[in-house]
N, C-alpha and C. Protein backbone atom coordinates (compact mmCIF):
# COMPACT_ATOMS: atom_id res chain seq x y z
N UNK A 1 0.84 -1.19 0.00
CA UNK A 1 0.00 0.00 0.00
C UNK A 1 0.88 1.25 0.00
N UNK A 2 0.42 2.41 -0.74
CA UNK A 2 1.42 3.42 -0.89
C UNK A 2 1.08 4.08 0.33
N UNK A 3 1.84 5.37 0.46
CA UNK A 3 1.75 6.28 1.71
C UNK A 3 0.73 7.13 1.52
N UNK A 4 0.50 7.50 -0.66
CA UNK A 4 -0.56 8.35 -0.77
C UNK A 4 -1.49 8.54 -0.27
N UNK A 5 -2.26 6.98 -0.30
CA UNK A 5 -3.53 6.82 -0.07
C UNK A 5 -4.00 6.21 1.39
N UNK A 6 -3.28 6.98 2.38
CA UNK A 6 -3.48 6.24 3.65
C UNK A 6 -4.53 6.44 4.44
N UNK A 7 -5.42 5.44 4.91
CA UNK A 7 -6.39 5.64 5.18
C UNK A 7 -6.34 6.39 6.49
N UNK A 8 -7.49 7.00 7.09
CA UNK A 8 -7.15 8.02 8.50
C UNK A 8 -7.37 6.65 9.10
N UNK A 9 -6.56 7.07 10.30
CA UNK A 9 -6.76 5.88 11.53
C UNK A 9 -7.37 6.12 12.58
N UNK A 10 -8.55 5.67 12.82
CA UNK A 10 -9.10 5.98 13.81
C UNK A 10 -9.01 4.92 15.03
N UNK A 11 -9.29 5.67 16.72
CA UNK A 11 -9.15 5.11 17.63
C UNK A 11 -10.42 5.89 18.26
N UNK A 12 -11.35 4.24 18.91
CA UNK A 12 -12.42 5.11 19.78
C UNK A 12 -12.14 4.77 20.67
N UNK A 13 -12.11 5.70 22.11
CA UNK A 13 -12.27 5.90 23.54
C UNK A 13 -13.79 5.76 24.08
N UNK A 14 -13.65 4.96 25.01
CA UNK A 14 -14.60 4.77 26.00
C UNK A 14 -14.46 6.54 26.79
N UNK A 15 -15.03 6.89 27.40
CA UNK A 15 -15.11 8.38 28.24
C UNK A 15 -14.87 7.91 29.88
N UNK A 16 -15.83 7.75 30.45
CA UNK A 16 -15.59 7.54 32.00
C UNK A 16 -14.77 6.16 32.45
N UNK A 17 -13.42 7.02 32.69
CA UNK A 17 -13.05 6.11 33.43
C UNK A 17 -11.46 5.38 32.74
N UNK A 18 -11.58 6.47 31.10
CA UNK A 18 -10.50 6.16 30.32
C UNK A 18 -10.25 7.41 30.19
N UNK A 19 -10.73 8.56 29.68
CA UNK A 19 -10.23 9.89 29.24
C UNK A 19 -10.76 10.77 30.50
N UNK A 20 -11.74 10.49 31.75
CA UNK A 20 -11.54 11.20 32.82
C UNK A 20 -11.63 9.84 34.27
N UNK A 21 -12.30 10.97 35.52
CA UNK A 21 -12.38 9.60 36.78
C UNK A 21 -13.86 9.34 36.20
N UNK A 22 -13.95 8.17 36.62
CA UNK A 22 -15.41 7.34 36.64
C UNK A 22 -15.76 7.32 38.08
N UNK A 23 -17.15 7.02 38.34
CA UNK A 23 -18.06 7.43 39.11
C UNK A 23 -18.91 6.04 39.54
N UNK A 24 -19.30 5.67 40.37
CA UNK A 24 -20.16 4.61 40.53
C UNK A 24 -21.83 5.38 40.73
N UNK A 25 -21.44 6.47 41.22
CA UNK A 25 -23.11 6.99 41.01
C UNK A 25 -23.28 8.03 39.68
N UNK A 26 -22.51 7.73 38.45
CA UNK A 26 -22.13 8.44 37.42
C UNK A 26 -21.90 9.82 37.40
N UNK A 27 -21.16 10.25 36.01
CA UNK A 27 -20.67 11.53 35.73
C UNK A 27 -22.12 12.45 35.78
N UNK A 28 -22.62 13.21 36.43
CA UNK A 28 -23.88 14.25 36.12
C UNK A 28 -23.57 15.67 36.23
N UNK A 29 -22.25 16.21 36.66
CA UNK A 29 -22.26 17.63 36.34
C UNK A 29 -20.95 17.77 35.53
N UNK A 30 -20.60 19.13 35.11
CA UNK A 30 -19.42 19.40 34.76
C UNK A 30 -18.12 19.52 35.61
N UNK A 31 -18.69 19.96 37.42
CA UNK A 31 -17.85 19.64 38.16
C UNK A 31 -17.49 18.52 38.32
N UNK A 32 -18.51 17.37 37.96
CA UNK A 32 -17.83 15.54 38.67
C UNK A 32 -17.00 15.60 37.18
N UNK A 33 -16.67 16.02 36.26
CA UNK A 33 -15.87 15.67 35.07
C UNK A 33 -14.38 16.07 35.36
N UNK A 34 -13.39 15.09 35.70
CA UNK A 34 -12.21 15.49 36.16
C UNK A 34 -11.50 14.45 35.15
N UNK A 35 -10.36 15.37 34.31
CA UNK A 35 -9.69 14.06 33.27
C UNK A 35 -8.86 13.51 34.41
N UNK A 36 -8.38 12.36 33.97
CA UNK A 36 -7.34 11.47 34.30
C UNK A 36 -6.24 12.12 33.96
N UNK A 37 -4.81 11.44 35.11
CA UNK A 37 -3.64 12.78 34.60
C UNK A 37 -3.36 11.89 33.17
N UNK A 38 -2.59 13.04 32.43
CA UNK A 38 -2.05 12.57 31.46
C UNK A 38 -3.29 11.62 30.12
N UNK A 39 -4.65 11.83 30.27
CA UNK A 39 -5.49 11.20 29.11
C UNK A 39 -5.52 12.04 28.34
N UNK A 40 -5.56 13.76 28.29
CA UNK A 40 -5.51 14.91 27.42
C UNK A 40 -4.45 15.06 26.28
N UNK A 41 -2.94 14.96 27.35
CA UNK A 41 -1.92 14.48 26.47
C UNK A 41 -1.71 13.61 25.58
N UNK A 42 -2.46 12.12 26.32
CA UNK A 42 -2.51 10.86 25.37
C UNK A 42 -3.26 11.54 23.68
N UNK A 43 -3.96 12.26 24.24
CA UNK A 43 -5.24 12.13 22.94
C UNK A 43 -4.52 13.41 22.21
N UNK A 44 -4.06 14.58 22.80
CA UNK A 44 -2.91 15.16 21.78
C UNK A 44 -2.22 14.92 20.90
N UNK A 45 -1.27 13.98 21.26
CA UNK A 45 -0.17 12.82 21.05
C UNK A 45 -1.01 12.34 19.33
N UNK A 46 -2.63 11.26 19.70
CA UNK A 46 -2.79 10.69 18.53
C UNK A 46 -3.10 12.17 17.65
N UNK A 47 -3.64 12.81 18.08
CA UNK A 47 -4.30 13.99 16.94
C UNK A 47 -3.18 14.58 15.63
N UNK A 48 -1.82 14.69 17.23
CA UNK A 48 -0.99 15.11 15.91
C UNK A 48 -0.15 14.30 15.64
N UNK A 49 -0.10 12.94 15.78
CA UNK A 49 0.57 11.87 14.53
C UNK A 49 -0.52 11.74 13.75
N UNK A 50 -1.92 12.23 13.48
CA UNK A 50 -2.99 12.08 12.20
C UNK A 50 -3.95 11.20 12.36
N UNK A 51 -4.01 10.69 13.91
CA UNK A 51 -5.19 9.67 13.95
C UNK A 51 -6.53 10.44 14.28
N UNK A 52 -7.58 9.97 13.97
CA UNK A 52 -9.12 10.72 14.48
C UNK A 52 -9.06 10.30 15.23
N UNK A 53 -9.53 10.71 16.39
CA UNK A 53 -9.93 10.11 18.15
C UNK A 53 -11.23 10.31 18.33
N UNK A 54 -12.20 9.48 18.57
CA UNK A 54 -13.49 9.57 18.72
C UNK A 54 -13.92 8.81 20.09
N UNK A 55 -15.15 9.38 20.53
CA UNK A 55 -15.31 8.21 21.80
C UNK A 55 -16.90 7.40 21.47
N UNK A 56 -16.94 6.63 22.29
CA UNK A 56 -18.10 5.94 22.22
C UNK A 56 -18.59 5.47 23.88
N UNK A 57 -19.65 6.36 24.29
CA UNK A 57 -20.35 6.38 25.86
C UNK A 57 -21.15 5.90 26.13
N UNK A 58 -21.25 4.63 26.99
CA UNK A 58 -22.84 4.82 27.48
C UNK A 58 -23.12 5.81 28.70
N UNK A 59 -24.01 6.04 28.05
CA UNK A 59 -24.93 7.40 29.28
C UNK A 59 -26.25 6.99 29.46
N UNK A 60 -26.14 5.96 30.72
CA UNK A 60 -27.43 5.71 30.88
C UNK A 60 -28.36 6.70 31.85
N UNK A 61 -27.32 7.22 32.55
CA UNK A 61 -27.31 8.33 33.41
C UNK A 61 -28.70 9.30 32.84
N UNK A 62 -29.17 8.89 31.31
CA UNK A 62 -30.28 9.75 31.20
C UNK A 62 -31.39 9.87 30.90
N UNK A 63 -31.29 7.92 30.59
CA UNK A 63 -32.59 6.89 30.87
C UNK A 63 -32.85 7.26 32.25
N UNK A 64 -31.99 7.04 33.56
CA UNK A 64 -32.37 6.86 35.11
C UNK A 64 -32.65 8.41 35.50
N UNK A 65 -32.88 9.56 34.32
CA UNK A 65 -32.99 10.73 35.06
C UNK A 65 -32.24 11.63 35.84
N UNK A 66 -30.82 10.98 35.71
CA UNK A 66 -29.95 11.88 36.75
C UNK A 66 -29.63 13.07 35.89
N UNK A 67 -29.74 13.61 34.91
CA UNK A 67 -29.04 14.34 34.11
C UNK A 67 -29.72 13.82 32.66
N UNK A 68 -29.45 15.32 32.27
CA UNK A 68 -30.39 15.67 30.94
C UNK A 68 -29.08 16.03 30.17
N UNK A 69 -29.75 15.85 28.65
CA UNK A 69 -28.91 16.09 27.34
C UNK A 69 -28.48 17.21 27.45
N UNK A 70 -29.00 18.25 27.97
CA UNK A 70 -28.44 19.24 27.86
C UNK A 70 -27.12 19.55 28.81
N UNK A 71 -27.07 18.76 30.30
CA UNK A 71 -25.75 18.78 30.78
C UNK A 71 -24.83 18.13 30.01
N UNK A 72 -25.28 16.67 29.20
CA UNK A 72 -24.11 16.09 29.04
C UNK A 72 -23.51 17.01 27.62
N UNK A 73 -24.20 17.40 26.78
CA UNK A 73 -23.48 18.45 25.98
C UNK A 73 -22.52 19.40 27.18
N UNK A 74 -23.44 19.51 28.05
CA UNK A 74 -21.94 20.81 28.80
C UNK A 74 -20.84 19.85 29.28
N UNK A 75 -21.17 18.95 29.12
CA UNK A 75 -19.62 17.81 30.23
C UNK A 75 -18.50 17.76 28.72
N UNK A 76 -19.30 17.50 27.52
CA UNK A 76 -18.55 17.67 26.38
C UNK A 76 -18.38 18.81 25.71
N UNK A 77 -18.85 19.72 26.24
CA UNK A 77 -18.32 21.29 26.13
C UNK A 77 -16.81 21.28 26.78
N UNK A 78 -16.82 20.72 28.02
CA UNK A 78 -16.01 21.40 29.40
C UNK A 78 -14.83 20.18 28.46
N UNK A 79 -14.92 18.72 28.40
CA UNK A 79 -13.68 17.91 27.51
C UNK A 79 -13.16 18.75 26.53
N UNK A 80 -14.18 19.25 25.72
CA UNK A 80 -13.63 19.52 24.27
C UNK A 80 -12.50 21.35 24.96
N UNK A 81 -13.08 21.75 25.82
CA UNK A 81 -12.31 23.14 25.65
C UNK A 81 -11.11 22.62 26.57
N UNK A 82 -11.03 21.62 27.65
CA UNK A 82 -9.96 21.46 28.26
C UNK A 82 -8.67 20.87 27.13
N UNK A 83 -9.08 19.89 26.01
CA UNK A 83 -8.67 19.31 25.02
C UNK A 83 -7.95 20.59 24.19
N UNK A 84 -8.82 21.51 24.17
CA UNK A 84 -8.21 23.03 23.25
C UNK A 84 -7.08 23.37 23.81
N UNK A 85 -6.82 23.75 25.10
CA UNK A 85 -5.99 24.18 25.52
C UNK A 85 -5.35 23.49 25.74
N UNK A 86 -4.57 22.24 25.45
CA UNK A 86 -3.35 21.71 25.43
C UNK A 86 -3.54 21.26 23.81
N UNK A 87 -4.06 21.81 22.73
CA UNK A 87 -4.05 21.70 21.27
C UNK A 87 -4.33 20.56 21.13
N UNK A 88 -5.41 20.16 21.11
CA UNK A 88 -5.80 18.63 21.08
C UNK A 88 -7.67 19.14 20.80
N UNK A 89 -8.29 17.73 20.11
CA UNK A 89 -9.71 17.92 19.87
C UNK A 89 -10.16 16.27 19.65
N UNK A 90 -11.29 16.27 20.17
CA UNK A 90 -12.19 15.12 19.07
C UNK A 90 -12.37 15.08 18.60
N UNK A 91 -12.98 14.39 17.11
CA UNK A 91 -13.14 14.37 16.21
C UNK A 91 -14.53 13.75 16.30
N UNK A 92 -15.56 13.13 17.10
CA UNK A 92 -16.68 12.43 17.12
C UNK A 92 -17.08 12.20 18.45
N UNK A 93 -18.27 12.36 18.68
CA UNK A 93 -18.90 11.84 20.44
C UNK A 93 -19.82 11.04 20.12
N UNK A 94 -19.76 9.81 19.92
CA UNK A 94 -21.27 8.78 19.96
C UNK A 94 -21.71 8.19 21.14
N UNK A 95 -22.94 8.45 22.00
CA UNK A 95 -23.25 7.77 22.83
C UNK A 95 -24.75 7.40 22.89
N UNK A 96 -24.55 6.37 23.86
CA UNK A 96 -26.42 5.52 24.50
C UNK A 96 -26.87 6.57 25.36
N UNK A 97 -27.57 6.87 24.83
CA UNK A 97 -28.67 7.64 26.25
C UNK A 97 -30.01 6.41 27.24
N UNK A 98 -29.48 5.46 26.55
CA UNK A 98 -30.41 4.08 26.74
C UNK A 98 -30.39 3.59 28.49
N UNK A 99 -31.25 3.10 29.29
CA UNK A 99 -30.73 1.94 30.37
C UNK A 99 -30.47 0.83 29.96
N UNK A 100 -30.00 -0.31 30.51
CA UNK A 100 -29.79 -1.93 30.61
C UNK A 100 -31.29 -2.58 29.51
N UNK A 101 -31.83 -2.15 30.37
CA UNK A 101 -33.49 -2.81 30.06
C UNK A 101 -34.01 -2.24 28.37
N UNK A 102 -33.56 -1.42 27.73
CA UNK A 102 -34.06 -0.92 26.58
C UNK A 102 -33.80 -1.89 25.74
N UNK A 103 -32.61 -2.40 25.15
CA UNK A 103 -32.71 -3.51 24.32
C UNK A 103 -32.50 -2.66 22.80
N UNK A 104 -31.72 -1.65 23.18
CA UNK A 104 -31.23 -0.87 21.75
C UNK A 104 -29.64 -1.68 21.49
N UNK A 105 -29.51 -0.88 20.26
CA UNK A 105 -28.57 -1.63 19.42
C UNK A 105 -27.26 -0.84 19.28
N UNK A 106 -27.59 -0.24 20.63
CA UNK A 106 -26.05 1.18 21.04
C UNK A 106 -25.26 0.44 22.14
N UNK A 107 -26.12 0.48 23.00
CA UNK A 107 -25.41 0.49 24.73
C UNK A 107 -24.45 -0.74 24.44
N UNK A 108 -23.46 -0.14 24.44
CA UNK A 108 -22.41 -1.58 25.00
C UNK A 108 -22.67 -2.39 25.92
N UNK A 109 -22.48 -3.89 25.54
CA UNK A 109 -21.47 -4.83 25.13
C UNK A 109 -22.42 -4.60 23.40
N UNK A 110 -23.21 -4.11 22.91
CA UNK A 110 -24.24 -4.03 21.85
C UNK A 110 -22.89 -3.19 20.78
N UNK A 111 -22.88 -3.88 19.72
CA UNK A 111 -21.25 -2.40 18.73
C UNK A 111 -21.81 -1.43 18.43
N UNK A 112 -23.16 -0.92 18.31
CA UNK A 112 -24.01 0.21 17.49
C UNK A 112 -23.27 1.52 17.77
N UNK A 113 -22.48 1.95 18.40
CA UNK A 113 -21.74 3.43 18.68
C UNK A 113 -20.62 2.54 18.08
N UNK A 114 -19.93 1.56 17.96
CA UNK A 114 -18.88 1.36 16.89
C UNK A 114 -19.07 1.56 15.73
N UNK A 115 -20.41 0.88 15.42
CA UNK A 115 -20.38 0.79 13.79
C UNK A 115 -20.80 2.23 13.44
N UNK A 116 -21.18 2.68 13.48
CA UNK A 116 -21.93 4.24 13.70
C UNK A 116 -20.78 4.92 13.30
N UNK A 117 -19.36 4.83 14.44
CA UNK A 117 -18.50 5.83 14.18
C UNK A 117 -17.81 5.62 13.03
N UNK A 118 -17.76 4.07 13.13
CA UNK A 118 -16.54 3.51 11.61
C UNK A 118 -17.47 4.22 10.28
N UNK A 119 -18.37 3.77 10.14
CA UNK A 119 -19.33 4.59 9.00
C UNK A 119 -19.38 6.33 8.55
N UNK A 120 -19.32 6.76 10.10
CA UNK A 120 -19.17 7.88 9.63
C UNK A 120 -17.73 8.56 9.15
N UNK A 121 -16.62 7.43 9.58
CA UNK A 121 -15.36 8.12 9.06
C UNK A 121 -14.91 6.85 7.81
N UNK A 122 -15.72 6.15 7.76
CA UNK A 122 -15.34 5.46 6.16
C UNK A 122 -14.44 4.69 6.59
N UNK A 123 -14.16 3.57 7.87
CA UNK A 123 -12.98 3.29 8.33
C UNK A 123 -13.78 1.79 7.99
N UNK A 124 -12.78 0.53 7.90
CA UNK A 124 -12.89 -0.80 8.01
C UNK A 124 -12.58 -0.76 9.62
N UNK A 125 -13.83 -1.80 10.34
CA UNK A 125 -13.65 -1.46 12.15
C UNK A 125 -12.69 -2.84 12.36
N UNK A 126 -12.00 -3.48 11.30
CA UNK A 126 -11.03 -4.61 11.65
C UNK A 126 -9.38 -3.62 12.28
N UNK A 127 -9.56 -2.44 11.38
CA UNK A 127 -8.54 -1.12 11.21
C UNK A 127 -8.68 -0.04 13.08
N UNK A 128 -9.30 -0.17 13.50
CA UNK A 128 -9.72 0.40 14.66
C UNK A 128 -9.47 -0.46 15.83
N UNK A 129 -8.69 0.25 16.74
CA UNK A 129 -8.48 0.40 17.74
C UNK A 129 -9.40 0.84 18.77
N UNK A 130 -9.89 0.15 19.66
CA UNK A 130 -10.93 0.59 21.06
C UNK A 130 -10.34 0.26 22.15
N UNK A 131 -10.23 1.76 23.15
CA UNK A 131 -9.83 1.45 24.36
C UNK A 131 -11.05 1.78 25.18
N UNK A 132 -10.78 0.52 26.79
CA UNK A 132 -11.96 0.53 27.21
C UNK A 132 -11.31 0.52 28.82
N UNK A 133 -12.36 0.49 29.80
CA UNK A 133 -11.88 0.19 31.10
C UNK A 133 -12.84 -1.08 31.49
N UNK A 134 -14.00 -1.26 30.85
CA UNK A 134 -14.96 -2.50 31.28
C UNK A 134 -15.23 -3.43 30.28
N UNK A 135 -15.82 -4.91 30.47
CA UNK A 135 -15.29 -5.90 29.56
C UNK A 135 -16.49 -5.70 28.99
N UNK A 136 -17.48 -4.72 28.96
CA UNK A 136 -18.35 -4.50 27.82
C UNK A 136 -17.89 -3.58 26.75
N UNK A 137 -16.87 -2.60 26.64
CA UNK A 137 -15.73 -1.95 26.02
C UNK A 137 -15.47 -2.99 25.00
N UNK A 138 -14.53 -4.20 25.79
CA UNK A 138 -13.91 -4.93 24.89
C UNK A 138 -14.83 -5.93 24.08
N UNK A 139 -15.98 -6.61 24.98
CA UNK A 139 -17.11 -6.96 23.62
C UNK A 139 -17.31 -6.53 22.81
N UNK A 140 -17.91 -5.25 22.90
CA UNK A 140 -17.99 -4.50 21.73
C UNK A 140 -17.00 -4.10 20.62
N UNK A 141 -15.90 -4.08 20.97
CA UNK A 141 -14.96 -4.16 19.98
C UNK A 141 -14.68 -5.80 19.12
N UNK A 142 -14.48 -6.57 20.50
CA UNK A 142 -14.68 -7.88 19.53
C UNK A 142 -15.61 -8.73 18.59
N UNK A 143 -16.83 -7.62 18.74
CA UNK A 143 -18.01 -8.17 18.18
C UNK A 143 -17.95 -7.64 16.78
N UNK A 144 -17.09 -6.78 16.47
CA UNK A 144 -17.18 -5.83 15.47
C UNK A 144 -15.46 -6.35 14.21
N UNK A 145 -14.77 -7.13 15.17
CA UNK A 145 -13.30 -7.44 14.83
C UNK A 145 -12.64 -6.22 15.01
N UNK A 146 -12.98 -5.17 15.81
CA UNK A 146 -11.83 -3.68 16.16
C UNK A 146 -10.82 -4.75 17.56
N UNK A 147 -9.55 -3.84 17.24
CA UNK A 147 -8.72 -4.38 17.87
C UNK A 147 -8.99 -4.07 19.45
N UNK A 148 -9.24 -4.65 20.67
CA UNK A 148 -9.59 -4.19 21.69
C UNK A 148 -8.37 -3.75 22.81
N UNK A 149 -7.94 -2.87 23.02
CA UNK A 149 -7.49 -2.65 24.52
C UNK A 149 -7.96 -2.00 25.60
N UNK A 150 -7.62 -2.68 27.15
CA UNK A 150 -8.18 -2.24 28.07
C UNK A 150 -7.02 -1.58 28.75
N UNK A 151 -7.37 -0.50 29.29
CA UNK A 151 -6.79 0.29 30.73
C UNK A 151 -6.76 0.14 31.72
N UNK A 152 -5.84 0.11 33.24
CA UNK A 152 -6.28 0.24 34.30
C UNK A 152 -6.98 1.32 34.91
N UNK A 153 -7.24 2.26 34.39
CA UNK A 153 -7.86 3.34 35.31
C UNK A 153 -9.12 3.11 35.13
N UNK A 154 -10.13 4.23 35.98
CA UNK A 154 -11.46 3.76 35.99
C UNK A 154 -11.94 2.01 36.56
N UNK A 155 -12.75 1.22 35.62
CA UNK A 155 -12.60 -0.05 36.03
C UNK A 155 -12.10 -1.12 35.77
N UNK A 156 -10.93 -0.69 34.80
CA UNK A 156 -10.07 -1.08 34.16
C UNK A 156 -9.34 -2.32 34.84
N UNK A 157 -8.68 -1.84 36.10
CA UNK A 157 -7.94 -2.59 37.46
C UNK A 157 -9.00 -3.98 37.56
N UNK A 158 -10.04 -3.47 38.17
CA UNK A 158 -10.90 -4.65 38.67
C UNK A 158 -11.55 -5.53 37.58
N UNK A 159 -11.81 -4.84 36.26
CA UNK A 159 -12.24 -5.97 35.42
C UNK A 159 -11.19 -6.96 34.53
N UNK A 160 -9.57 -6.23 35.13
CA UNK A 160 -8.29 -7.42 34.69
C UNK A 160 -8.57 -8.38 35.62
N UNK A 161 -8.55 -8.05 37.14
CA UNK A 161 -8.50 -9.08 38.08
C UNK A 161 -9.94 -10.27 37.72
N UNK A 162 -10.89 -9.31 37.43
CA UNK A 162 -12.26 -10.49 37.31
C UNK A 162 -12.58 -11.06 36.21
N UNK A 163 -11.77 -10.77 35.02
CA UNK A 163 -12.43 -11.23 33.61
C UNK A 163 -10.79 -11.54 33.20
N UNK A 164 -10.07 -12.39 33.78
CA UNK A 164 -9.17 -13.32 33.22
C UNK A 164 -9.12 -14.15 31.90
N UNK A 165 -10.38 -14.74 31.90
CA UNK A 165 -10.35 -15.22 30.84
C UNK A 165 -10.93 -14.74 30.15
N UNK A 166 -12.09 -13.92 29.36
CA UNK A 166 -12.72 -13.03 28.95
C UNK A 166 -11.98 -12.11 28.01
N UNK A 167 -10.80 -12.05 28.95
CA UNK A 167 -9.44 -10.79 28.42
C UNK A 167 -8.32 -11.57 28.16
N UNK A 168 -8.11 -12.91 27.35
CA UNK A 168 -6.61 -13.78 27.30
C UNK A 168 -6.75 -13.28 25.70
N UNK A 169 -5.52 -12.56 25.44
CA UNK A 169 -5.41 -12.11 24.96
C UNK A 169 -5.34 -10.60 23.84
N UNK A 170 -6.15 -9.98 25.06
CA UNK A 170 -6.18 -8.29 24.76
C UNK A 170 -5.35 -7.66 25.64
N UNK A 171 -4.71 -7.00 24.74
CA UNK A 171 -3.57 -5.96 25.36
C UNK A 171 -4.20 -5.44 26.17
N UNK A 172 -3.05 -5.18 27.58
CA UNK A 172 -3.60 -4.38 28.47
C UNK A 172 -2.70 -3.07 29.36
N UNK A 173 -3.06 -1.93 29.73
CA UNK A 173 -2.02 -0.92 29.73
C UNK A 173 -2.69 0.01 31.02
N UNK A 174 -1.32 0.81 32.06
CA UNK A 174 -1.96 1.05 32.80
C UNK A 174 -2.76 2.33 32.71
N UNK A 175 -2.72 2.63 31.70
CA UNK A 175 -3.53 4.05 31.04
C UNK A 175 -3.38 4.69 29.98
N UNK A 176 -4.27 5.24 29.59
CA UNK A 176 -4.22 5.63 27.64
C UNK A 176 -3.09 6.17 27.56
N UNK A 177 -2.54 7.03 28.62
CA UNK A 177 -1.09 7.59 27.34
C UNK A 177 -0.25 6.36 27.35
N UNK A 178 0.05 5.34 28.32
CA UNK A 178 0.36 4.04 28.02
C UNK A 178 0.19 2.99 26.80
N UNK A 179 -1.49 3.63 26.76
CA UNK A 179 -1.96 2.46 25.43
C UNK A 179 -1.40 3.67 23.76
N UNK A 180 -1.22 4.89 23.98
CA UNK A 180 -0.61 5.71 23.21
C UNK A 180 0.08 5.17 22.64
N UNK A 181 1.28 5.66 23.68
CA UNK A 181 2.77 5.51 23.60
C UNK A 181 2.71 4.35 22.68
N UNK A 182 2.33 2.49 22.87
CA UNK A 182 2.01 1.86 22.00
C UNK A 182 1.74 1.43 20.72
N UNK A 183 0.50 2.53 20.44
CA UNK A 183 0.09 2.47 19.32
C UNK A 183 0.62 3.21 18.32
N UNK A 184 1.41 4.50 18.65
CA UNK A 184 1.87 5.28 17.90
C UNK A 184 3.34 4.91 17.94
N UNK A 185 3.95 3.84 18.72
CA UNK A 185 4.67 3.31 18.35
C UNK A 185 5.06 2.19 16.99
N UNK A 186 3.37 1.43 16.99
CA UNK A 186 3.37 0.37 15.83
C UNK A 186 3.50 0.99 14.70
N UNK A 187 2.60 2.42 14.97
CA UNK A 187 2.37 3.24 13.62
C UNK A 187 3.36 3.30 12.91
N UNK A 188 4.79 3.91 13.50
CA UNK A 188 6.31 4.20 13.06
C UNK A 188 6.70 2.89 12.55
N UNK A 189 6.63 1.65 13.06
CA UNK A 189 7.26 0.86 12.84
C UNK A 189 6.55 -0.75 12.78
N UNK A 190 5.49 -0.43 11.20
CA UNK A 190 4.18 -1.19 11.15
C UNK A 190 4.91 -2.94 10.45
C-alpha cells in the first residue's frame, strides 16, 4: 500500500473512566468531570501523529434521570475546551442515552456506537483500535473485529483481576497515554 492513499486511523475511547475519573453513582455535572492525569496528552499525542480520536459512551445516566442532554453536551463542552488548551480535539462523540433494560442496538457490550462511528469516518472497524476500562468496552470491539485494549484506570484494574479469561489475549495498559505511547509506536514501525 502506498503512503498516498493512507487511510485516517481511527481510535475510539470509552469516556468515563478512560479519558476522565469514573463514578459509581455516574458523571452528572461538569464539576464531577475530572480528566485522568495525562489522558488529554494521550489524545494530543494521537491527533498530531494524524489519527481521528473519537469516543463511544454509554450514558445511561439519562434513561435513570440523573441528568439531561443538555448537561451532558456541557460535560462535552467542558472535555472539548480542556482538550483546546493543550491543542488537542475530538473528532466524534457517539453515545447511548439508553438503560440496561431498553434492548437498543447502542449500549455496550451491543457495537451500534462502533459501527456508527466507523461509517461515519469510512474506516474498516477490523482497522480500529478501542480502548476501554470494562469488559463491555472490549465486547464491543470484539463483536465488530476492532482491535480491543483495556486500561487500568477507571474499572479497568478490577475488570483485569475479574475477567481473566474473557481478556486472554487483549492488550492491556496502565492508562491511555500508556496504550498511546504503543500504538503510535506500531504506527512508526508497522
Amino acid at each position: 500500500m502506498s503512503h498516498g492513499c493512507k487511510h485516517p486511523k481511527l481510535v475510539i475511547l470509552d469516556r468515563d473512566g478512560v479519558i476522565n475519573q469514573d463514578s459509581p453513582d455516574y458523571i452528572k455535572s461538569v464539576a464531577e468531570w475530572v480528566p485522568i492525569p495525562r489522558s488529554l496528552k494521550a489524545i494530543v499525542r494521537l491527533n498530531h501523529a494524524g489519527w481521528l480520536v473519537a469516543i463511544a459512551s454509554n450514558q445511561s445516566g439519562i434513561a435513570r434521570g440523573l441528568f439531561d442532554l443538555a448537561t451532558l453536551e456541557q460535560i462535552h463542552q467542558m472535555l472539548r475546551q480542556q482538550l483546546s488548551t493543550v491543542g488537542g480535539h475530538i473528532d466524534a462523540i457517539a453515545f447511548c442515552p439508553h438503560g440496561p433494560d431498553h434492548g437498543c442496538t447502542c449500549r455496550k457490550p451491543a457495537p451500534g456506537l462502533l459501527i456508527n462511528l466507523a461509517a461515519r469516518f469510512a474506516v474498516n472497524l477490523a482497522q480500529v483500535t478501542v480502548i476501554g476500562d470494562s469488559l463491555r468496552d472490549i465486547q464491543a470491539a470484539q463483536a465488530v473485529g476492532a482491535q480491543p485494549i483495556l486500561v487500568n484506570t477507571g474499572n479497568g484494574a478490577a475488570t483485569a483481576q475479574r475477567e481473566t479469561a474473557a481478556l486472554a489475549g487483549v492488550r492491556q495498559y496502565a492508562d491511555l497515554y500508556a496504550a498511546v505511547d504503543d500504538l503510535l509506536l506500531e504506527d512508526e514501525n508497522p
